[in-house]
N, C-alpha and C. Protein backbone atom coordinates (compact mmCIF):
# COMPACT_ATOMS: atom_id res chain seq x y z
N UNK A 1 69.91 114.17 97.36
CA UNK A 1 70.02 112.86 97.96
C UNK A 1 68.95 112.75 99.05
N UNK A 2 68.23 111.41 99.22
CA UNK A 2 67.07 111.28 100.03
C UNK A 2 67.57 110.68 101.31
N UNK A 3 68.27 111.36 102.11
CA UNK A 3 68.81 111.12 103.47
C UNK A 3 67.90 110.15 104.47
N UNK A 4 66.27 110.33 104.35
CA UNK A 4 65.56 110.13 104.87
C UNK A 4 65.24 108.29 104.40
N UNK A 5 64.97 108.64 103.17
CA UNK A 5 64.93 107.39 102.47
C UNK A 5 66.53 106.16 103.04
N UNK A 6 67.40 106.71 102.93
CA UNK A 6 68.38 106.29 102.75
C UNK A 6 68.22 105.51 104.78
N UNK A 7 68.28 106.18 105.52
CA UNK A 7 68.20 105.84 107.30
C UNK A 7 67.41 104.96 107.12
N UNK A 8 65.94 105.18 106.68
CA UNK A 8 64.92 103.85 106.65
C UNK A 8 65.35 102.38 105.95
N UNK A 9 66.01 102.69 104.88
CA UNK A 9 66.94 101.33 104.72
C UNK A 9 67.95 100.80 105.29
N UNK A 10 68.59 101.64 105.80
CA UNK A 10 69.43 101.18 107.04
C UNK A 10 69.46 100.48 108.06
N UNK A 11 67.87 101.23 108.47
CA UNK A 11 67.09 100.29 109.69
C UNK A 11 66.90 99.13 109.14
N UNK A 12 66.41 99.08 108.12
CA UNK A 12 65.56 97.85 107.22
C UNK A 12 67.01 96.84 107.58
N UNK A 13 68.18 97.21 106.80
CA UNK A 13 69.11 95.92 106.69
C UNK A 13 69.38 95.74 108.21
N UNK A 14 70.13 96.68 108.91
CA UNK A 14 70.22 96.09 110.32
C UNK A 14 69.63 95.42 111.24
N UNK A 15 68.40 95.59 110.45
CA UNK A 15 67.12 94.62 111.25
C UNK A 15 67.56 92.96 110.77
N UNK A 16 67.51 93.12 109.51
CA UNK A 16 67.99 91.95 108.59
C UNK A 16 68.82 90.89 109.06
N UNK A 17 70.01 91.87 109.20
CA UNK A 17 70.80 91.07 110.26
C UNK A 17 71.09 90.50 111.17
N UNK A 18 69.61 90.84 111.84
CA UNK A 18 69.29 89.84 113.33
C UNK A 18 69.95 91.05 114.48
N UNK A 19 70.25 92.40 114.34
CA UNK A 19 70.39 93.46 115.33
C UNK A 19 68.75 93.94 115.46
N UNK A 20 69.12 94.65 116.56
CA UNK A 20 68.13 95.36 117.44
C UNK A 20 68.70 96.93 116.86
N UNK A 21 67.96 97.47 115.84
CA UNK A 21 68.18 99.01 115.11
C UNK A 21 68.33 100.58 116.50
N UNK A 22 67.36 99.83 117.41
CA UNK A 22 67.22 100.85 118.37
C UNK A 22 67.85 100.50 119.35
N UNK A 23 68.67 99.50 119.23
CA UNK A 23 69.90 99.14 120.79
C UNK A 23 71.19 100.43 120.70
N UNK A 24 71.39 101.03 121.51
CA UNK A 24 71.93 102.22 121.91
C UNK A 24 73.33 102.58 120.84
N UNK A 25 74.10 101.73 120.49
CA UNK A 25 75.25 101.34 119.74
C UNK A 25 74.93 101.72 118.16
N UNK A 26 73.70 101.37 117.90
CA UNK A 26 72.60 101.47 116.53
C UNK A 26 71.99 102.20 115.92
N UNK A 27 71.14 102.81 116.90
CA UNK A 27 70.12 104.08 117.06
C UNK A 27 70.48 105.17 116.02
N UNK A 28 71.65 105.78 116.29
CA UNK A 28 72.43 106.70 115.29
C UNK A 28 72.77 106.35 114.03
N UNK A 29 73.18 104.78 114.18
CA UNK A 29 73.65 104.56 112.53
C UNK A 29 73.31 104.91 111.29
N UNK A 30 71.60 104.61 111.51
CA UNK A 30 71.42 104.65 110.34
C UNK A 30 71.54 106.68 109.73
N UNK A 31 71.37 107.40 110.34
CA UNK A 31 71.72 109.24 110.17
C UNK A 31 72.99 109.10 109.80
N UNK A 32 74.09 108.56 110.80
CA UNK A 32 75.72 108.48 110.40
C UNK A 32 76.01 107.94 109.04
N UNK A 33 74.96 106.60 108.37
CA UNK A 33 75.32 106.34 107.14
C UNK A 33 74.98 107.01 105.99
N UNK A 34 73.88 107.42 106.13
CA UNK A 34 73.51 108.68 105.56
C UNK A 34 74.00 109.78 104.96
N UNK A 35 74.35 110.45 106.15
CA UNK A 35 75.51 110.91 105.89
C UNK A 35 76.94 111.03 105.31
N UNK A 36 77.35 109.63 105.81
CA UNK A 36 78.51 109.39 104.53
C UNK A 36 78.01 109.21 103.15
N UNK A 37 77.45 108.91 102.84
CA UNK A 37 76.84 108.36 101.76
C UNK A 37 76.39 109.70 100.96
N UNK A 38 75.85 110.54 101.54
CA UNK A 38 75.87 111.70 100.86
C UNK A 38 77.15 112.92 100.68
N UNK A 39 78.05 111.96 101.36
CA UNK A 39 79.44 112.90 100.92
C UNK A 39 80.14 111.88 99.92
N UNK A 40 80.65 110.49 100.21
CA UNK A 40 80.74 109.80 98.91
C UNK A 40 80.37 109.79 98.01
N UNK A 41 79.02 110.10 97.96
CA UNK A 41 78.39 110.07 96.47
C UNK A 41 78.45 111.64 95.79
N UNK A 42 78.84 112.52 96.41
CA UNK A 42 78.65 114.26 96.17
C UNK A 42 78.79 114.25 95.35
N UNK A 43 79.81 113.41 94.18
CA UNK A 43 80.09 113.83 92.95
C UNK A 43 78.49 113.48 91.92
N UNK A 44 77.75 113.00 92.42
CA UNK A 44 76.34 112.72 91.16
C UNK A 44 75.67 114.22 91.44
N UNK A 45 75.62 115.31 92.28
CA UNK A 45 75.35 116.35 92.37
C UNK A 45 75.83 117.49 91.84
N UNK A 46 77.47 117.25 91.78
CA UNK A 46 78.28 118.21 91.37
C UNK A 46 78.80 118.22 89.69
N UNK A 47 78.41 119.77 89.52
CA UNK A 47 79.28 119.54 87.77
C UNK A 47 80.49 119.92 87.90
N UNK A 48 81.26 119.10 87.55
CA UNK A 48 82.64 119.07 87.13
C UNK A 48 83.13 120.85 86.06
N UNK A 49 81.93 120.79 85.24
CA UNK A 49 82.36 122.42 84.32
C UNK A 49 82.15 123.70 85.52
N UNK A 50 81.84 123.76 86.78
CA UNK A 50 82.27 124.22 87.37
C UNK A 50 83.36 124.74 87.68
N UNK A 51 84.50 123.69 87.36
CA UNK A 51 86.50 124.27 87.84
C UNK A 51 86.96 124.28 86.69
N UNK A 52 86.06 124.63 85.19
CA UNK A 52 86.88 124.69 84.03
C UNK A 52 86.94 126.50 83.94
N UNK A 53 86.97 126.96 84.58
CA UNK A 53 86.54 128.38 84.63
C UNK A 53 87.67 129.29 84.83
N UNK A 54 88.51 128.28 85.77
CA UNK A 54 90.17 128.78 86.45
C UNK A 54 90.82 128.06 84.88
N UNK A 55 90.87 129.28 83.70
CA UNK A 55 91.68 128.72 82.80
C UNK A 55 92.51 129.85 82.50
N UNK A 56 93.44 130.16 81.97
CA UNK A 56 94.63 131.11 82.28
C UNK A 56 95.41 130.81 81.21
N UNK A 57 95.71 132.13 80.17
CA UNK A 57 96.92 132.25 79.15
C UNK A 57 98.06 132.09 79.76
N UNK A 58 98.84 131.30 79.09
CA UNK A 58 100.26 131.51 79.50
C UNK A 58 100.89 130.82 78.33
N UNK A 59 102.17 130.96 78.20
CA UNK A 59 103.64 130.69 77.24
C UNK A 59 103.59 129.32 77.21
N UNK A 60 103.21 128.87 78.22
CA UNK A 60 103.89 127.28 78.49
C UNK A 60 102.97 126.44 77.51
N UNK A 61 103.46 125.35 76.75
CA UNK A 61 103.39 124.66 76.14
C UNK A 61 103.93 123.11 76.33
N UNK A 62 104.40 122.82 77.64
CA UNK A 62 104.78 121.48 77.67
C UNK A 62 104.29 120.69 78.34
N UNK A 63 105.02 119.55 78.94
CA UNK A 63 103.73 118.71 80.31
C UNK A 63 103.77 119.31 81.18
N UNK A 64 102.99 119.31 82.03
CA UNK A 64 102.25 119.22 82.92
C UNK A 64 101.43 118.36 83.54
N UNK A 65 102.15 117.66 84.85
CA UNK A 65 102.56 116.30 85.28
C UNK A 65 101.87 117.20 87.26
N UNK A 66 101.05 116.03 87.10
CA UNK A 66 100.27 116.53 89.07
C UNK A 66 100.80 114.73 89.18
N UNK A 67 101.28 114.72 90.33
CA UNK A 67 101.54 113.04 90.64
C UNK A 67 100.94 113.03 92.17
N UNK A 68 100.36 111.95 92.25
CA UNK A 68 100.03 111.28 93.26
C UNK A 68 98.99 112.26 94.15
N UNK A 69 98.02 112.28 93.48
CA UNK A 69 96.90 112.89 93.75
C UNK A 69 96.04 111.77 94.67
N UNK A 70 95.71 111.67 95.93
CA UNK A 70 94.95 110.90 96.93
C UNK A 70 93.11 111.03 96.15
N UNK A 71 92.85 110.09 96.25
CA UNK A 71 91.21 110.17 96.08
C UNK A 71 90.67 108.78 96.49
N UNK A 72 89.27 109.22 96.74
CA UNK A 72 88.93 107.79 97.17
C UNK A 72 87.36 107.76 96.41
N UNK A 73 86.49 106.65 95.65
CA UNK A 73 85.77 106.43 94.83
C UNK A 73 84.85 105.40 95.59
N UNK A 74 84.15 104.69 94.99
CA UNK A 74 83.32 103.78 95.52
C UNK A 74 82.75 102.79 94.54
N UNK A 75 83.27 101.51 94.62
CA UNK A 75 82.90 100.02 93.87
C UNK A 75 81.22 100.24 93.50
N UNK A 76 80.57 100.07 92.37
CA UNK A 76 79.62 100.13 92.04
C UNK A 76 78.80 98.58 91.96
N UNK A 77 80.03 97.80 92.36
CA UNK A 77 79.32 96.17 92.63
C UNK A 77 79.17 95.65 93.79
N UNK A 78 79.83 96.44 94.72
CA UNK A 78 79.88 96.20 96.17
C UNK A 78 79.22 97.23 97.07
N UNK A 79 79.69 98.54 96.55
CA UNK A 79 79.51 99.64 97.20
C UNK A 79 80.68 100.35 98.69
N UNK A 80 81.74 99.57 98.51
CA UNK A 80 82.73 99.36 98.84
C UNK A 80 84.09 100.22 97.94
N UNK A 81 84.72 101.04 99.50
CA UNK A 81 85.45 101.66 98.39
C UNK A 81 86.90 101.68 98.04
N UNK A 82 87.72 102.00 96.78
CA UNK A 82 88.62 102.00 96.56
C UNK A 82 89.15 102.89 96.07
N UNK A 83 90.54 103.35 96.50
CA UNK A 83 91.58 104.43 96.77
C UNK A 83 93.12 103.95 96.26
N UNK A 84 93.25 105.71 96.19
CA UNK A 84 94.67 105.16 96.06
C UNK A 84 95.19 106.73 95.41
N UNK A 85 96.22 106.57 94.03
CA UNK A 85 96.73 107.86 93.40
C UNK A 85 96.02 108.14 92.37
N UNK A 86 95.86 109.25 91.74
CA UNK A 86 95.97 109.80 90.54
C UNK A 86 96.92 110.42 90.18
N UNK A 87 97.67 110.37 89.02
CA UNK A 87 98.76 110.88 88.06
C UNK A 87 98.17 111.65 86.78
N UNK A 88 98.00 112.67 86.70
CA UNK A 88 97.52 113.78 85.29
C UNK A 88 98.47 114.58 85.06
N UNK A 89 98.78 114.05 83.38
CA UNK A 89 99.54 114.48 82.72
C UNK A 89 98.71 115.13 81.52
N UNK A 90 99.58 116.28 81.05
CA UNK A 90 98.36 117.23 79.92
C UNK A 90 99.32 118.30 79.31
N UNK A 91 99.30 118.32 77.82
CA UNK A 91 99.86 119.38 77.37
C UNK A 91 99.01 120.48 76.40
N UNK A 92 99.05 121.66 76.85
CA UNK A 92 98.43 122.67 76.71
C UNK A 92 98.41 123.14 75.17
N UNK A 93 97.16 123.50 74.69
CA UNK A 93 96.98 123.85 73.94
C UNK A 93 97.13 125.57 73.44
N UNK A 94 97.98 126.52 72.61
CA UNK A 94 98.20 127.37 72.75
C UNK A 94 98.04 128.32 73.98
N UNK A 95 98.78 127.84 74.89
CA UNK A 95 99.22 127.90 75.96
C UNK A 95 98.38 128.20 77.63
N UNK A 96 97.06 127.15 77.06
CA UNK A 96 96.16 127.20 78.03
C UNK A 96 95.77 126.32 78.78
N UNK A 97 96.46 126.92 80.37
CA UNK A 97 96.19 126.03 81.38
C UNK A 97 95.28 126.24 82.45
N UNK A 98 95.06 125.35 83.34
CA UNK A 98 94.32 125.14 83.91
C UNK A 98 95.11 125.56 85.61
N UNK A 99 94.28 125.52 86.63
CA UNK A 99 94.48 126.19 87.81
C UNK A 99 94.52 124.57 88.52
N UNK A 100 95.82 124.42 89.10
CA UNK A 100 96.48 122.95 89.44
C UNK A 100 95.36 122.80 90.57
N UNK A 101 94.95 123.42 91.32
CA UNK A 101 93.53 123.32 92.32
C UNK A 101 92.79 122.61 91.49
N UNK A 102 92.19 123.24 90.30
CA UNK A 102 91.06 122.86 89.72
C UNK A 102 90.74 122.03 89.19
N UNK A 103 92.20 121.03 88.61
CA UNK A 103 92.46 119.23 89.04
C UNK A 103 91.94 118.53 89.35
N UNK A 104 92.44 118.98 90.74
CA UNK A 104 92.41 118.10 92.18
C UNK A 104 90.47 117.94 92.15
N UNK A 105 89.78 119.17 92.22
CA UNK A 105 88.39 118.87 92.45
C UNK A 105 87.78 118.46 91.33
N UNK A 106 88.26 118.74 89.80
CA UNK A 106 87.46 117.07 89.07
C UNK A 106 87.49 116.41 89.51
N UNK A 107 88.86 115.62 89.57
CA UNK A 107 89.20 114.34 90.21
C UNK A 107 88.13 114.41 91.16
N UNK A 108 88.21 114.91 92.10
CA UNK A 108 86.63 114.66 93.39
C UNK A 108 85.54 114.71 92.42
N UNK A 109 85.10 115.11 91.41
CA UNK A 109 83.89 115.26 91.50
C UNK A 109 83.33 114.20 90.66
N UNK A 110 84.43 113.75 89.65
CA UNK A 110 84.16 112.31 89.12
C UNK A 110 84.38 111.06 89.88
N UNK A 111 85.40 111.29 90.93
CA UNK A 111 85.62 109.97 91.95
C UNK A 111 84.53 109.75 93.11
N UNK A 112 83.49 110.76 93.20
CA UNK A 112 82.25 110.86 94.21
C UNK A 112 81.35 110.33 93.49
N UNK A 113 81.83 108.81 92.95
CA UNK A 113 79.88 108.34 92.38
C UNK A 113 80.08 106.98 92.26
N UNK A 114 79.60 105.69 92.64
CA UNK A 114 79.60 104.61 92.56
C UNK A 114 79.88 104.39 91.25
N UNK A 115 81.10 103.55 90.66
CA UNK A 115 81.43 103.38 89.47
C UNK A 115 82.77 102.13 89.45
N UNK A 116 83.13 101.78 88.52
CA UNK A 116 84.60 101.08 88.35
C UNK A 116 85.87 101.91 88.09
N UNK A 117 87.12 101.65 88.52
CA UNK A 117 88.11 102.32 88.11
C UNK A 117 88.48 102.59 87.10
N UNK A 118 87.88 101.76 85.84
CA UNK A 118 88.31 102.19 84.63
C UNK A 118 87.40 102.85 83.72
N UNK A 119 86.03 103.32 84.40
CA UNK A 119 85.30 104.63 83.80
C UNK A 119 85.64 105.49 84.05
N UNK A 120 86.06 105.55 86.03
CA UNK A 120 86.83 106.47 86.50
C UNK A 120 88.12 107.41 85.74
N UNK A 121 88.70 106.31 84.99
CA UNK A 121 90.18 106.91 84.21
C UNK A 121 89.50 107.46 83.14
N UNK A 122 89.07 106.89 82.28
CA UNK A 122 88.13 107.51 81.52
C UNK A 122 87.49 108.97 81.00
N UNK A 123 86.22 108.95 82.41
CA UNK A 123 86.13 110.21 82.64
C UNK A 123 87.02 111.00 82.83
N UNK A 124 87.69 111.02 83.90
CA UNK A 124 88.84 112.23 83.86
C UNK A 124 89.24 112.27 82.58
N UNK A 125 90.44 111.74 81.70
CA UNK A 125 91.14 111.92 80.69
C UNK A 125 90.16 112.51 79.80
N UNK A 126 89.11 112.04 79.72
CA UNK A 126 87.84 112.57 78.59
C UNK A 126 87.44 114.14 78.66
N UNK A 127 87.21 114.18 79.77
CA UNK A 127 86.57 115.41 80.11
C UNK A 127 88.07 116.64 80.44
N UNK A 128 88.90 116.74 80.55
CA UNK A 128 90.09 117.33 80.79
C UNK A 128 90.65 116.86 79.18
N UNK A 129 90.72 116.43 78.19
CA UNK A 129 90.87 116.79 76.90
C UNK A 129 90.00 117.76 76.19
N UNK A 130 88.68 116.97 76.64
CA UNK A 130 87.66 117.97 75.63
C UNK A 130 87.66 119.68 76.13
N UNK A 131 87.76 119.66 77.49
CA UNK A 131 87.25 120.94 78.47
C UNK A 131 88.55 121.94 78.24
N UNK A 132 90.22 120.98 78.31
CA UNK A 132 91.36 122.20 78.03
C UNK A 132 91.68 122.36 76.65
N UNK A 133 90.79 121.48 75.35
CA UNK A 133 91.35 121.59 74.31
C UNK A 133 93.13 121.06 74.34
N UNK A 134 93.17 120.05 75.06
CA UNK A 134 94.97 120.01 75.53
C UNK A 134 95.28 119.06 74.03
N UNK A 135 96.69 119.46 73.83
CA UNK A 135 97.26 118.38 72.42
C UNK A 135 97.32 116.84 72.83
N UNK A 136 97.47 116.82 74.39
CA UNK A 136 97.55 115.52 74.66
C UNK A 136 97.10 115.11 76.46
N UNK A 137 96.26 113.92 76.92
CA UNK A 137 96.13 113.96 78.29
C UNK A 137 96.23 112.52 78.53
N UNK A 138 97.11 112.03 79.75
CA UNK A 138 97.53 111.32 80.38
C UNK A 138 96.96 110.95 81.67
N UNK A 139 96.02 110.04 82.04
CA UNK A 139 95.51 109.69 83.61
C UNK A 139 95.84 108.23 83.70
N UNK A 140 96.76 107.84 84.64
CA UNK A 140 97.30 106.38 85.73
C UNK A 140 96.31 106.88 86.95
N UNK A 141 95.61 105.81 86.85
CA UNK A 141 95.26 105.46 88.19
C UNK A 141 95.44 104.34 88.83
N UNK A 142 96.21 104.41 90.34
CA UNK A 142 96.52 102.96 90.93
C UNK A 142 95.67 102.79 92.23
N UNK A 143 95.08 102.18 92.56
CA UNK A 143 94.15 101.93 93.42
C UNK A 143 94.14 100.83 93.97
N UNK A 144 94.00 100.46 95.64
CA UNK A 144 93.25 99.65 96.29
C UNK A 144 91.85 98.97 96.82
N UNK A 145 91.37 98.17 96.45
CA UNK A 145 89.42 97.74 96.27
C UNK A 145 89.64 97.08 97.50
N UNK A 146 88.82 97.59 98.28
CA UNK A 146 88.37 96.91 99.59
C UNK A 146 87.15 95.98 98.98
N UNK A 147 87.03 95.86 98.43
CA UNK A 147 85.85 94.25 98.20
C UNK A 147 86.93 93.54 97.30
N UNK A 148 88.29 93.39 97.06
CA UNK A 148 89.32 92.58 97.45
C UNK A 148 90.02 92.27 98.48
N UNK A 149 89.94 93.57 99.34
CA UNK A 149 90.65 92.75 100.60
C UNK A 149 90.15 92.42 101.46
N UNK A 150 87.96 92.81 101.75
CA UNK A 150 88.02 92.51 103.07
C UNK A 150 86.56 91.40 102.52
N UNK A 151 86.40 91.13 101.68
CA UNK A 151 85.62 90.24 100.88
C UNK A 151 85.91 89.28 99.70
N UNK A 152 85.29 88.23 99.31
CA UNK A 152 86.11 87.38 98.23
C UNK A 152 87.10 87.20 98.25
N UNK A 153 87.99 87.38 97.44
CA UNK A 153 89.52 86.24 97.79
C UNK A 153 90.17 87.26 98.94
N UNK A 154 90.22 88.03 99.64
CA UNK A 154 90.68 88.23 100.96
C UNK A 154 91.99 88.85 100.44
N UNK A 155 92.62 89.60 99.38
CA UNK A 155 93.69 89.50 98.82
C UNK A 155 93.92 91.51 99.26
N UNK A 156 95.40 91.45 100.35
CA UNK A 156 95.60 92.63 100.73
C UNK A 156 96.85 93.10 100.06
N UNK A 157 97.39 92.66 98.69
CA UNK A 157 98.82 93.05 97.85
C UNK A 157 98.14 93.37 96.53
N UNK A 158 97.05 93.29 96.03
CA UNK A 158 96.92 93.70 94.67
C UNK A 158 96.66 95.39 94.46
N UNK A 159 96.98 95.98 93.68
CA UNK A 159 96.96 97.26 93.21
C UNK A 159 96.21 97.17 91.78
N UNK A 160 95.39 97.73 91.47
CA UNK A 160 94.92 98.27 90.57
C UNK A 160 95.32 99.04 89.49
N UNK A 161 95.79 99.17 88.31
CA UNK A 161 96.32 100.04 87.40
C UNK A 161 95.80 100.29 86.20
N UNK A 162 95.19 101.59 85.77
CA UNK A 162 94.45 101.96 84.39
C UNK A 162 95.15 103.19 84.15
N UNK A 163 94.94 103.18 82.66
CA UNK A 163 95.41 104.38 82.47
C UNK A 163 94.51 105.02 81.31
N UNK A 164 94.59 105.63 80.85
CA UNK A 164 94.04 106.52 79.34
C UNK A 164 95.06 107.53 79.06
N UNK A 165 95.19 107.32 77.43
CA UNK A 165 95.78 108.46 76.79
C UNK A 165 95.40 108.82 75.43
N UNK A 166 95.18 109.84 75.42
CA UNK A 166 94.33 110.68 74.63
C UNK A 166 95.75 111.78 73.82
N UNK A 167 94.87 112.13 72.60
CA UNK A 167 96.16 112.75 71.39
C UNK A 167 97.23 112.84 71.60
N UNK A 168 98.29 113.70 71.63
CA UNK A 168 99.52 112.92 71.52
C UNK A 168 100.29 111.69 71.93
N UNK A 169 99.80 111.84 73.55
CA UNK A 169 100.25 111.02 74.24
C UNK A 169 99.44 109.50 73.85
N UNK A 170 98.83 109.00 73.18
CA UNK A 170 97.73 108.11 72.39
C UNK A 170 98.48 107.97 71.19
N UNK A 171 99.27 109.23 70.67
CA UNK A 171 99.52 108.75 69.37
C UNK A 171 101.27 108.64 68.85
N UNK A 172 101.74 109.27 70.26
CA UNK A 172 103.51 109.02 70.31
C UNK A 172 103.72 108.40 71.61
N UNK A 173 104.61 107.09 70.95
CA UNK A 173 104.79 106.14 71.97
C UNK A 173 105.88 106.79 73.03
N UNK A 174 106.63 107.60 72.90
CA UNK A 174 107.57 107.97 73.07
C UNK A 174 107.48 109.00 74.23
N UNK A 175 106.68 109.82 74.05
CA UNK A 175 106.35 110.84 74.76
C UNK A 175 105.24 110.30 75.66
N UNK A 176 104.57 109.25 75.64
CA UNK A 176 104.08 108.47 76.59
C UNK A 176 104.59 108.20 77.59
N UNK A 177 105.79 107.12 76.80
CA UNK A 177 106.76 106.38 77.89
C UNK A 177 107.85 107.48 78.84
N UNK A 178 107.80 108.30 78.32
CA UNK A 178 108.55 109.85 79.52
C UNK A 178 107.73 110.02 80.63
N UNK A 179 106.44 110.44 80.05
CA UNK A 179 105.91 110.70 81.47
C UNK A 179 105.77 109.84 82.20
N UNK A 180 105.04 108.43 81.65
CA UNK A 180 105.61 107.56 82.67
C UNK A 180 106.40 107.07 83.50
N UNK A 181 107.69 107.24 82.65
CA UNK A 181 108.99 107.19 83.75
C UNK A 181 108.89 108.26 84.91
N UNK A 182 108.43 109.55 84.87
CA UNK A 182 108.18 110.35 85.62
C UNK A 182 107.31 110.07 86.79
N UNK A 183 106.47 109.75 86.21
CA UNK A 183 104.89 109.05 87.38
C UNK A 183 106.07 108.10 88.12
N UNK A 184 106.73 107.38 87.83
CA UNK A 184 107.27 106.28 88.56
C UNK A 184 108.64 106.58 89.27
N UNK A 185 108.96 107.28 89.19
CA UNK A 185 110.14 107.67 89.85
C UNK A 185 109.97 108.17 91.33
């Protein structure tokens, strides 16, 4: 990431705006945005087949349900970001699972890149089928878009909801609608 590049545009818009870049309040900003910006975005740096590595024999063969996983992403039309849960559900393929840590940091490493929430679901479910070989994978994501609430219609009650489901859970309605009841309880 071009940190350097990135401050000089900073200056550029704050100038834009009719501020003074070097008035004391300012001066720093543009390094401070920078900075975030290169931790929001971390995930275009990071490979995800990194945490497929923590994979582990075991007996178990059923769901495997992580609820309400915190993450936060970033609007690719605004640049503005939106948060909220992740729910991953996944059933193991001759009895190979994954290290419940090693989850959590896909999820970061696909939610660190300017995008929409529903590539977001996407990716995960995609890449956590193909990577555990699982019979079936389940991702709800519910999210809040701050370029709904603090831009355009001004709207601070809407939630966001996508989901993907992939082999079984894609192909039995039934065993869908369980885990769901689960996510929601």
């Amino acid at each position: 990431m071009d940190k350097k590049r990135i401050e000089d545009a900073v200056r550029y818009i704050i100038e834009a705006i009719g501020e003074d870049s070097m008035r004391d309040g300012l001066v720093d900003t543009p390094k401070r945005i920078a900075n975030m910006l290169s931790e929001l975005f971390s995930g275009l740096e990071e490979n995800p087949n990194e945490h497929v590595k923590a994979v582990f024999d075991s007996k178990y063969e059923n769901v495997i349900l992580l609820k309400d996983i915190d993450f936060v992403s970033c609007c690719e039309h605004h640049f503005l970001p939106f948060y909220g849960k992740i729910h991953v559900a996944y059933i193991p393929k001759n009895g190979k699972v994954i290290g419940l840590s090693k989850i959590v940091r896909i999820i970061n490493c696909f939610a660190k890149k300017p995008q929409i929430q529903e590539s977001l679901t996407n990716q995960i479910a995609e890449f956590l089928y193909e990577k555990l070989n699982a019979e079936g994978v389940l991702i709800v994501i519910e999210a809040e878009h701050m370029c709904m609430k603090i831009r355009g219609v001004k709207n601070n009650t809407a939630k966001t909801i996508t989901e993907c489901s992939l082999g079984l859970y894609k192909s039995n309605e039934i065993m869908r609608h369980e885990v769901l009841k689960q996510i929601h309880q």
